[in-house]
N, C-alpha and C. Protein backbone atom coordinates (compact mmCIF):
# COMPACT_ATOMS: atom_id res chain seq x y z
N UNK A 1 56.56 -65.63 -78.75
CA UNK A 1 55.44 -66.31 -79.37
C UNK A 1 55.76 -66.56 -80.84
N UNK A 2 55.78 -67.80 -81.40
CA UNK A 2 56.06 -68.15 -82.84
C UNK A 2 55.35 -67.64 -83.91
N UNK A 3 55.29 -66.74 -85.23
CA UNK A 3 54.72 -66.34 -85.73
C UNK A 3 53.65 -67.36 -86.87
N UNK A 4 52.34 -66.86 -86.66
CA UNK A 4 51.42 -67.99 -87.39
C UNK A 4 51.80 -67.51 -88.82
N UNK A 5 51.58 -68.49 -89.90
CA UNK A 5 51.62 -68.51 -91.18
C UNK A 5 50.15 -67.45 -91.52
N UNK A 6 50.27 -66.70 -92.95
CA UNK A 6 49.54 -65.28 -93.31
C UNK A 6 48.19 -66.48 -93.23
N UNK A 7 48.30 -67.59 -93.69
CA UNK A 7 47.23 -68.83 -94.54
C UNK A 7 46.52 -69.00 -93.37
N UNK A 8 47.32 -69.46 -91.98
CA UNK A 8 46.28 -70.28 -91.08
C UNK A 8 45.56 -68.88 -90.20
N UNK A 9 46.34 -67.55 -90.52
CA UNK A 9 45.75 -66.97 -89.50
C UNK A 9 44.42 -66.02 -90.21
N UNK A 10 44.30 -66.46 -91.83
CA UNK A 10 42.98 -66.17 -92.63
C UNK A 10 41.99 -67.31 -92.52
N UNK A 11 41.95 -68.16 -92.22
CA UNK A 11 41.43 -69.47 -92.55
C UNK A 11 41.80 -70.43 -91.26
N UNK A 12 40.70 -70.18 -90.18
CA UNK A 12 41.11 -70.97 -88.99
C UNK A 12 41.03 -72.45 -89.24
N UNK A 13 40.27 -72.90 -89.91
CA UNK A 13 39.84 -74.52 -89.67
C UNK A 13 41.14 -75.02 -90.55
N UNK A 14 41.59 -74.54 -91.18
CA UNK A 14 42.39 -75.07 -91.68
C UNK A 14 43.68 -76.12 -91.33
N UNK A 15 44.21 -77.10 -91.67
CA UNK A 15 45.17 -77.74 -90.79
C UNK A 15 46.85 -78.48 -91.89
N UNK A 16 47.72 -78.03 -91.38
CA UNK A 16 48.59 -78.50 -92.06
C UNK A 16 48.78 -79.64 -92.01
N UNK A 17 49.13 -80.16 -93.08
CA UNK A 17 49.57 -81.61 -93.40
C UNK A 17 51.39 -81.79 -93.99
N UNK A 18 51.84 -82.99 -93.42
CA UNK A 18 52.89 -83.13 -94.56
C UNK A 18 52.65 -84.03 -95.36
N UNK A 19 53.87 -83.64 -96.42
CA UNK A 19 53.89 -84.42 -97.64
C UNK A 19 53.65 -85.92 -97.58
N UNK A 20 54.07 -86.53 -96.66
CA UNK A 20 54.05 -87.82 -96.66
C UNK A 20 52.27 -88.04 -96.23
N UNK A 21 51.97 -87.58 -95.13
CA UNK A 21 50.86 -87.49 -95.25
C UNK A 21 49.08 -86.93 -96.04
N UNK A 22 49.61 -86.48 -97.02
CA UNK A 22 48.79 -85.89 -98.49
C UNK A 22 49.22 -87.70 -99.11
N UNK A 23 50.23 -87.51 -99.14
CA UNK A 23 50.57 -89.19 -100.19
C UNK A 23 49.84 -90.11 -99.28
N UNK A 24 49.99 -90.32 -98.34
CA UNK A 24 49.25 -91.59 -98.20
C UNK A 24 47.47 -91.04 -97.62
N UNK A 25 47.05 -90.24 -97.74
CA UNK A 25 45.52 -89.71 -97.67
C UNK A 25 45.27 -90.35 -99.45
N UNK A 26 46.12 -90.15 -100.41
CA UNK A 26 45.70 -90.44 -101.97
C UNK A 26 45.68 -91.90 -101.94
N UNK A 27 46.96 -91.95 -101.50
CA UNK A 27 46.92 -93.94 -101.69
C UNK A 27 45.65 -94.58 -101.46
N UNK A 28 45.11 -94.25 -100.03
CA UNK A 28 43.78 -94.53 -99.61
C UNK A 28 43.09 -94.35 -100.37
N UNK A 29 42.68 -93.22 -100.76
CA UNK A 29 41.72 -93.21 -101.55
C UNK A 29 41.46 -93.90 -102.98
N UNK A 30 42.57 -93.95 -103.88
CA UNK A 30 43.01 -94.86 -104.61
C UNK A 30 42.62 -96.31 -104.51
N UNK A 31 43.31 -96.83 -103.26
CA UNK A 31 42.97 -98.05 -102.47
C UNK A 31 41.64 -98.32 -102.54
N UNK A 32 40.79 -97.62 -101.90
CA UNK A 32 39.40 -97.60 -101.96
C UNK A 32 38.15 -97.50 -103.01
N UNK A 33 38.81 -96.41 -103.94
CA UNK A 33 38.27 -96.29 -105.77
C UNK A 33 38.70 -97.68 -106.36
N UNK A 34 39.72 -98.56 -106.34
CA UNK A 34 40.05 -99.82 -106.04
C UNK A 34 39.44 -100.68 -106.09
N UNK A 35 38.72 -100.71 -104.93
CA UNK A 35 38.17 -101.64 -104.50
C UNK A 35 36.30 -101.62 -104.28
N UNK A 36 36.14 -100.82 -104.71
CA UNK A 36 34.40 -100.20 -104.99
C UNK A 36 33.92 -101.82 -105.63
N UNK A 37 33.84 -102.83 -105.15
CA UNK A 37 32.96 -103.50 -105.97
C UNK A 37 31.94 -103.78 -105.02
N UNK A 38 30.68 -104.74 -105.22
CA UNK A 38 29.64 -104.47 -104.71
C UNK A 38 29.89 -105.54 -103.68
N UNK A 39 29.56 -105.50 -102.30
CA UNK A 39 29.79 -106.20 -101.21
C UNK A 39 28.85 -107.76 -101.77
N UNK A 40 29.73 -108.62 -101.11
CA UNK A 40 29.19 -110.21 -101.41
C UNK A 40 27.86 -110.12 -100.05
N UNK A 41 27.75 -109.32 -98.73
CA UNK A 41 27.17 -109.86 -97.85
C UNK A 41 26.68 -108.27 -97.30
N UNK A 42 25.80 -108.11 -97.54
CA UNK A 42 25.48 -106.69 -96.90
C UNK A 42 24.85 -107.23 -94.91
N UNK A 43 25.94 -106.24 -94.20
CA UNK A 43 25.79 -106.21 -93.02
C UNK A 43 24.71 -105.45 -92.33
N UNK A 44 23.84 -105.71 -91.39
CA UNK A 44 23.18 -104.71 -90.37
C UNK A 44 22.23 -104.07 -91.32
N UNK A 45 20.83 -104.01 -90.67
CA UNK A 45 19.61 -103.64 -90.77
C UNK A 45 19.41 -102.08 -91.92
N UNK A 46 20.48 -101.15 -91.98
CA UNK A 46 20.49 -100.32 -91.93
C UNK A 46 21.33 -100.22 -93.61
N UNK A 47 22.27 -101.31 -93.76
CA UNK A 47 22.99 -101.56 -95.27
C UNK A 47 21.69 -102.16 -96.17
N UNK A 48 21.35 -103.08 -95.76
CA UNK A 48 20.29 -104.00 -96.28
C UNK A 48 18.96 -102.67 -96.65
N UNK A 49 18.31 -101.90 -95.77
CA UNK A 49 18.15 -101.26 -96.36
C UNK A 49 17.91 -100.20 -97.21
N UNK A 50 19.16 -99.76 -97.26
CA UNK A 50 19.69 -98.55 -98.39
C UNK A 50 19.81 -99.28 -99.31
N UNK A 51 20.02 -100.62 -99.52
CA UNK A 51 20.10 -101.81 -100.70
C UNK A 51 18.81 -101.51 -101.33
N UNK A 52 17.53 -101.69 -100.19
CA UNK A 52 16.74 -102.04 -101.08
C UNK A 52 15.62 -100.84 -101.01
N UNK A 53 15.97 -99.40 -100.69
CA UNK A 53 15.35 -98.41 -100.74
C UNK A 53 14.06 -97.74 -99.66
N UNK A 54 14.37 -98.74 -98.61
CA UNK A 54 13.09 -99.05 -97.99
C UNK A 54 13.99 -98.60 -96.07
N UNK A 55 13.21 -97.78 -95.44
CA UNK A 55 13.34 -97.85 -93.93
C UNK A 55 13.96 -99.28 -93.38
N UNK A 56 14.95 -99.04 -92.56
CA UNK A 56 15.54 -100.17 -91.19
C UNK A 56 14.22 -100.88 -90.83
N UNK A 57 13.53 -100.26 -89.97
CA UNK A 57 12.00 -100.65 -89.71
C UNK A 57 11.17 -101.55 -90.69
N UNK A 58 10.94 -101.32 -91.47
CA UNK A 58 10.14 -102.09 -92.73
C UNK A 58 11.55 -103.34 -92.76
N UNK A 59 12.44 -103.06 -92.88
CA UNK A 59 13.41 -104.48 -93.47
C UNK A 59 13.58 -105.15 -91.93
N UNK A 60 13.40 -105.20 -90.87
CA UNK A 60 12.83 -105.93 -89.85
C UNK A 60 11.13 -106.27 -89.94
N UNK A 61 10.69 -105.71 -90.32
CA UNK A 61 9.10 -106.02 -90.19
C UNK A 61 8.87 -106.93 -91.53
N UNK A 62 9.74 -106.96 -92.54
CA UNK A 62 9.63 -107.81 -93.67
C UNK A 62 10.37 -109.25 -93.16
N UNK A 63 11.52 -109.02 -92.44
CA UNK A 63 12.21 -110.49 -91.81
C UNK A 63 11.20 -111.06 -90.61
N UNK A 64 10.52 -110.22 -90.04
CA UNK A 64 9.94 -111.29 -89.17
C UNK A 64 8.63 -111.61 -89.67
N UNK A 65 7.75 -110.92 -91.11
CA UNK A 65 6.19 -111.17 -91.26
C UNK A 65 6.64 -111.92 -92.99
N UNK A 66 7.31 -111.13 -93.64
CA UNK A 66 7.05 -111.66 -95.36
C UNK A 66 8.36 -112.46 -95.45
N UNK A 67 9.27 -112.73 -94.94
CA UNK A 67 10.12 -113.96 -95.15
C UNK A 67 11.15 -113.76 -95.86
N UNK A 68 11.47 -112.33 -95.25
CA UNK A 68 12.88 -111.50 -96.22
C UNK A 68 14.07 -112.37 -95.99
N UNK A 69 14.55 -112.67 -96.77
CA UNK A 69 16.08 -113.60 -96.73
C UNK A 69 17.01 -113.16 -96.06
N UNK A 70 17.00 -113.22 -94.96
CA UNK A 70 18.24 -112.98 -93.98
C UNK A 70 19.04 -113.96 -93.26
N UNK A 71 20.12 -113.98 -92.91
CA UNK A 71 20.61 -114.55 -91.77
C UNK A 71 20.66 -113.42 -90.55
N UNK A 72 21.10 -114.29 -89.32
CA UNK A 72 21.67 -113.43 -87.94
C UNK A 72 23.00 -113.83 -88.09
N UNK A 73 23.83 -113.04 -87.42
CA UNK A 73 25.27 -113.13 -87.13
C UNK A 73 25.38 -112.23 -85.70
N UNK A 74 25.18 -112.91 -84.88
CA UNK A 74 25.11 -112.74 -83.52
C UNK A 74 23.79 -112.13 -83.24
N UNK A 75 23.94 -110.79 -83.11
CA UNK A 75 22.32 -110.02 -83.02
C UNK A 75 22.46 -109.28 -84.32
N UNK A 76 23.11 -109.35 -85.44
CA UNK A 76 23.61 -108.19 -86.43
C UNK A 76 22.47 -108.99 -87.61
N UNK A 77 21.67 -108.89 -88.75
CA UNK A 77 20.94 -109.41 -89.41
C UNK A 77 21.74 -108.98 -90.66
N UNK A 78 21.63 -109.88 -91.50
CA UNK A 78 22.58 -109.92 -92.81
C UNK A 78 21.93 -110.72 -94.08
N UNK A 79 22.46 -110.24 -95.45
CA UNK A 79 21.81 -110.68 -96.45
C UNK A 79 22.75 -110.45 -97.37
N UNK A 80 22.30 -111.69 -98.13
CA UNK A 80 23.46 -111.65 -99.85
C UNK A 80 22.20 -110.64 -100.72
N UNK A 81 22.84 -109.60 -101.48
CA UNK A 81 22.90 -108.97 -102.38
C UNK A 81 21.75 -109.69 -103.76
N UNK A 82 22.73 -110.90 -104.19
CA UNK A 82 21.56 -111.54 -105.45
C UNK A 82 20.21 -111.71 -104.75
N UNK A 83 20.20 -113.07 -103.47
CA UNK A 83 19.64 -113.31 -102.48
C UNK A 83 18.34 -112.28 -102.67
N UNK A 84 18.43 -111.23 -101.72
CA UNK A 84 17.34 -110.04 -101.82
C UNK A 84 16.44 -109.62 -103.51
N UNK A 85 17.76 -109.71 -104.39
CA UNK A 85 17.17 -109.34 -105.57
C UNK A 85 16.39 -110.45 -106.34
N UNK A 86 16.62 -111.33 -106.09
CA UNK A 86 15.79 -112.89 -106.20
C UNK A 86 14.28 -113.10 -105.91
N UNK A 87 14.73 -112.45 -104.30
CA UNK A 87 13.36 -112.90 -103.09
C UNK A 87 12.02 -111.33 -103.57
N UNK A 88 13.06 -110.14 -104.21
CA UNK A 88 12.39 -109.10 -104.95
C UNK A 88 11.40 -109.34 -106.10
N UNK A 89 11.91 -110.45 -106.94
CA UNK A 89 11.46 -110.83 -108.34
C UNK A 89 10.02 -111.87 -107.82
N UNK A 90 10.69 -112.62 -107.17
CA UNK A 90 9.93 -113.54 -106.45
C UNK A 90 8.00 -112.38 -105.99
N UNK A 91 8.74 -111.74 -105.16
CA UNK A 91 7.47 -110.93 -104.20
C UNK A 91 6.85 -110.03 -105.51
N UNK A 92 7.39 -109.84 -106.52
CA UNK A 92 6.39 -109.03 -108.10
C UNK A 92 5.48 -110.34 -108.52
N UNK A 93 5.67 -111.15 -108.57
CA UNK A 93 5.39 -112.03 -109.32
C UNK A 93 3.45 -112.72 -108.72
């Protein structure tokens, strides 16, 4: 039977990695800190609204009664970003 390392046999969840794989887990992440800018098209019921602070439910009940700016993209419901913040200023007013 191969002897376990002192590390994995204190600390079960633990999982080895290699080097090459630590480097490219950073790249990614890198990659991704990167690329953080704010989406041109927020996808699905559920992006839209964490956008706008408000329940999935309410941001369907606003697209089919108060005239929330959406498109469909197949069955998926979608919205530009300014778009919402526009139709926001708009609904204070």
């Amino acid at each position: 039977m191969p002897k376990i390392p002192q590390f994995f046999a204190k600390n079960q969840g633990f999982t080895w990695l290699s080097r090459g794989s630590v480097r490219h887990a950073r790249n990614i992440r890198r990659d991704m800190e990167h690329d953080m800018k704010p989406p041109e098209i927020l996808t699905g019921a559920g992006a839209i609204a964490q956008f706008l602070g408000v329940t999935r439910r309410q941001v369907y009940h606003w697209n089919e009664h108060a005239g929330l700016p959406c498109i469909k993209i197949g069955k998926t419901i979608c919205a530009r970003p300014e778009t919402l913040r526009r139709w926001l200023e708009e609904q204070e007013q």
